[in-house]
Protein backbone atom coordinates (compact mmCIF):
# COMPACT_ATOMS: atom_id res chain seq x y z
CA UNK A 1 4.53 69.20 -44.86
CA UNK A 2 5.49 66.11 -43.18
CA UNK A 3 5.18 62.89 -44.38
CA UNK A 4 4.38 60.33 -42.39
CA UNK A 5 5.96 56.47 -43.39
CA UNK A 6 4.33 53.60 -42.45
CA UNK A 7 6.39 50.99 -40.26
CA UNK A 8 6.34 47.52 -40.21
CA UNK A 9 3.77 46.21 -37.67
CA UNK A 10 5.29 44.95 -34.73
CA UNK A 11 5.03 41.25 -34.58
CA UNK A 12 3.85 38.95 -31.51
CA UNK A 13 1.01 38.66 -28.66
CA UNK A 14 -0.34 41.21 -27.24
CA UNK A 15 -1.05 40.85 -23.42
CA UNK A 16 -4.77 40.64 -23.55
CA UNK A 17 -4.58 38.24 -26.29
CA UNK A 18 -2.48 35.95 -24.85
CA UNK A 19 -4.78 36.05 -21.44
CA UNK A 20 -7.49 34.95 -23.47
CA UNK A 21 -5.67 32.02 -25.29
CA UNK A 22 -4.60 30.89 -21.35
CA UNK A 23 -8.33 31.22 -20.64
CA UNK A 24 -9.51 29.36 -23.67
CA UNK A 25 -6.84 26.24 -22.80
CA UNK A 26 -7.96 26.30 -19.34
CA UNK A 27 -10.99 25.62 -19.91
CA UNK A 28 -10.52 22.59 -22.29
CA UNK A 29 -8.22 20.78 -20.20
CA UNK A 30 -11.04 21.27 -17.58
CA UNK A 31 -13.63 19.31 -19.43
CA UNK A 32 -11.02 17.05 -21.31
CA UNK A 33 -8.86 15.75 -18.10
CA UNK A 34 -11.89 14.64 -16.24
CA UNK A 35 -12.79 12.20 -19.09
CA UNK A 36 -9.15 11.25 -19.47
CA UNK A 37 -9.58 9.53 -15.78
CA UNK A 38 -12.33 7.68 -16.61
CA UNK A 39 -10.99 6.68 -19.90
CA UNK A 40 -8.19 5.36 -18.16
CA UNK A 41 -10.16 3.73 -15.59
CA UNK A 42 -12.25 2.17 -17.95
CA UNK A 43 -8.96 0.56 -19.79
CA UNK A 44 -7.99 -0.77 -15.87
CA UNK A 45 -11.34 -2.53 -15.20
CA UNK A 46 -11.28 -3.88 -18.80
CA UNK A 47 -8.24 -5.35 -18.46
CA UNK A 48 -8.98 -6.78 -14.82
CA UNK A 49 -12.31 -8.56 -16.41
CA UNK A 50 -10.22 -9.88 -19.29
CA UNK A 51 -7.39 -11.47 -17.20
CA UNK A 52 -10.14 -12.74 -14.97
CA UNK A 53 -12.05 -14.01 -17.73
CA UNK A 54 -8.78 -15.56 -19.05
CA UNK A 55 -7.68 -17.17 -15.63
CA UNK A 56 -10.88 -18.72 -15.67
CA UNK A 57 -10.93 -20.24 -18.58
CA UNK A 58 -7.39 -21.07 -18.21
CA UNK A 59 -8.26 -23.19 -15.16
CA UNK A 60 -11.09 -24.94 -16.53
CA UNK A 61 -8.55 -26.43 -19.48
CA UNK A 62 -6.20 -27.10 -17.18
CA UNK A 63 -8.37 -29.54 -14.64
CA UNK A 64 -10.22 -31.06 -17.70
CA UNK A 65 -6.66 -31.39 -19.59
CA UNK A 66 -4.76 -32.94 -16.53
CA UNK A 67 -7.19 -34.72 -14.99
CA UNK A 68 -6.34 -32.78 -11.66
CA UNK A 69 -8.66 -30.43 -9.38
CA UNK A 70 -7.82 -26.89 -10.34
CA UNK A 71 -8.25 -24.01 -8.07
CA UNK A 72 -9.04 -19.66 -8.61
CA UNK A 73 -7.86 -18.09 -5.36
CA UNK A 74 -7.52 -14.60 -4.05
CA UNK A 75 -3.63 -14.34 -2.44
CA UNK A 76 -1.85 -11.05 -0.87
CA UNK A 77 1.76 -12.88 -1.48
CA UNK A 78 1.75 -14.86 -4.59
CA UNK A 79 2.49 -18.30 -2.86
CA UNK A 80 -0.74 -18.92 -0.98
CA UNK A 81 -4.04 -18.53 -0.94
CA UNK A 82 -5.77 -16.24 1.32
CA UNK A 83 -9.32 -17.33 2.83
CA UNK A 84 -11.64 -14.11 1.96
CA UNK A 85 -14.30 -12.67 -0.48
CA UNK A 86 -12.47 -9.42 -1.26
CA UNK A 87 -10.22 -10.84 -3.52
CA UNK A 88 -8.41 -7.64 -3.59
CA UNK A 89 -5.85 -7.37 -6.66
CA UNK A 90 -4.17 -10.47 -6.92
CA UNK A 91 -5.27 -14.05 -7.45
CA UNK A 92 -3.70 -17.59 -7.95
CA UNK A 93 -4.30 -20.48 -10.49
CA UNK A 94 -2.92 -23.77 -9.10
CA UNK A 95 -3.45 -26.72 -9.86
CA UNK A 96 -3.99 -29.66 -6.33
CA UNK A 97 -1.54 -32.68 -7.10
CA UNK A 98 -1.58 -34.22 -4.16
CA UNK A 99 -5.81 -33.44 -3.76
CA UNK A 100 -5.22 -31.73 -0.01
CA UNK A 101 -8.05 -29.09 -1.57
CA UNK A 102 -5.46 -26.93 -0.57
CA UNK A 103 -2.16 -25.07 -1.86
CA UNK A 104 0.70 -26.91 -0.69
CA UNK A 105 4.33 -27.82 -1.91
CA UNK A 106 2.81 -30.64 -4.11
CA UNK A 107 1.17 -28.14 -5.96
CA UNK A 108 1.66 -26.46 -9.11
CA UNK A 109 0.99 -22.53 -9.25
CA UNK A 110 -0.16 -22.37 -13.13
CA UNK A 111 -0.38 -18.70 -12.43
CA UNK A 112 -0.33 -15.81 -10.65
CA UNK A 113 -2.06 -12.41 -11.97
CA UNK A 114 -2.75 -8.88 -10.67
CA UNK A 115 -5.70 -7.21 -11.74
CA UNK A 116 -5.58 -3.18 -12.62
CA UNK A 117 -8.13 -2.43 -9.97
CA UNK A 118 -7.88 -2.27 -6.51
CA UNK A 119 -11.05 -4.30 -5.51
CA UNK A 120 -13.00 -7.28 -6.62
CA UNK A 121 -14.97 -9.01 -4.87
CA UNK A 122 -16.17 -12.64 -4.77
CA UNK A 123 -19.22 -14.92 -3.19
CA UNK A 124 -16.50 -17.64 -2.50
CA UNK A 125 -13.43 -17.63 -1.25
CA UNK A 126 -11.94 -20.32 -3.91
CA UNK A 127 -13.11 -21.15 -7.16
CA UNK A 128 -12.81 -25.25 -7.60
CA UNK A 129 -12.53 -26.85 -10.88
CA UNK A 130 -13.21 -30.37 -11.60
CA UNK A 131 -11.47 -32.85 -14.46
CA UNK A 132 -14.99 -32.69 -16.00
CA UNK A 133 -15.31 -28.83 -16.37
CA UNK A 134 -17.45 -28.27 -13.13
CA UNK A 135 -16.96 -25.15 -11.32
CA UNK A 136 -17.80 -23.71 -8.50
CA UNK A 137 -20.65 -21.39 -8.91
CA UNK A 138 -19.71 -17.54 -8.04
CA UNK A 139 -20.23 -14.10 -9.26
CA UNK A 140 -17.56 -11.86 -9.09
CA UNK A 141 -17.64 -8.04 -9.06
CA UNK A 142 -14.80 -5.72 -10.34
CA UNK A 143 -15.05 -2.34 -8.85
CA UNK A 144 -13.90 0.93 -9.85
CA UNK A 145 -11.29 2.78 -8.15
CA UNK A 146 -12.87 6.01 -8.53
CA UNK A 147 -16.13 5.64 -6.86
CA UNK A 148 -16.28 2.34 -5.38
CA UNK A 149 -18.77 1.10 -7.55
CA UNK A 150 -19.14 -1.96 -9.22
CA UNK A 151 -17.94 -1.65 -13.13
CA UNK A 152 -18.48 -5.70 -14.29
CA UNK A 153 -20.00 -8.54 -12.41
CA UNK A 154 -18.98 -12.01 -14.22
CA UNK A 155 -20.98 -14.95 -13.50
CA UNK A 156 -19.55 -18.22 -13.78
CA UNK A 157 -22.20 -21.51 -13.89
CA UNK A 158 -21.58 -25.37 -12.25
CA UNK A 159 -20.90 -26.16 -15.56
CA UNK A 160 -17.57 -23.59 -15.81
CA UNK A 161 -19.61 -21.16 -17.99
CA UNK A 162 -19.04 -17.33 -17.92
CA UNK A 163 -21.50 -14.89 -18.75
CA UNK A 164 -21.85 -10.90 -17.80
CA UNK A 165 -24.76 -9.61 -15.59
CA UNK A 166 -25.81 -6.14 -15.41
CA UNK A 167 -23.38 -4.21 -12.60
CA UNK A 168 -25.43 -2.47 -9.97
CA UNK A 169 -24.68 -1.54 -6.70
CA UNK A 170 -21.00 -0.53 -4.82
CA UNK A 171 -18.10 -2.71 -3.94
CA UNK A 172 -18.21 -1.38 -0.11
């Protein structure tokens, strides 16, 4: 009689097992990377309304501090101000010195941001604040860069108030 002995089992994946576990992890990182862009999108637009938010506040301060007409502009080159609603991704704080209601080279630039997003858009072409807190009234609109549409919409009163509206519509 022979006697059969037992051998170690052999250790590792077999082939069909490690075609499921590839199967499996595809199909997580198809639900989970989705959400990951919009997550990260979300962080982008967030940070846009925050610095805009900020600027704005920043300028209002500024003109009632100095006692000087303070300006929110959309520029494409960080030195001037550009003359359009679609304020793009960049925008200027200045404040007017020498009261051209302009930027020229009396001028101060207080500061110069870029926003996260690649579109916001504006009813005005300036924002003007006066030594007494006056503003001029707008609503701005941050869109999204994955669909076009509009994520935040930030109103901002005469009197230099900000305040959120509900964000309908597309940025087109």
């Amino acid at each position: 009689m022979t006697r059969f002995t037992t051998h170690k089992k052999d250790q590792g994946f077999t082939l069909v097992e490690l075609i499921i576990t590839i199967a499996i992890a595809a199909i997580l990182l198809s639900i989970v990377v989705p959400s990951f862009a919009n997550l990260i999108e979300s962080s982008k637009t967030r940070a846009t309304r925050d610095a805009l938010v900020s600027s704005i506040y920043s300028a209002k301060e500024k003109a009632q501090s100095e006692g000087f007409i303070v300006y929110l502009c959309p520029t494409s080159d960080g030195s001037s101000c550009t003359n359009t609603t679609d304020w793009g991704n960049n925008w200027l704080v200045y404040e007017d010195k020498d009261a051209s209601l302009d930027l020229s080279n009396g001028d101060i630039i207080i500061a110069h941001l870029t926003s996260k997003t690649d579109s916001m858009k504006s009813d005005v072409a300036q924002v003007r604040f006066s030594p007494t807190g006056h503003a001029t009234a707008n609503t701005f609109q941050i869109c999204s860069n994955l669909d076009n549409s509009v994520v935040y919409q930030i109103q901002l009163s005469v009197m230099g108030r900000v305040s959120f509206a509900n964000a309908t519509g597309s940025c087109s």
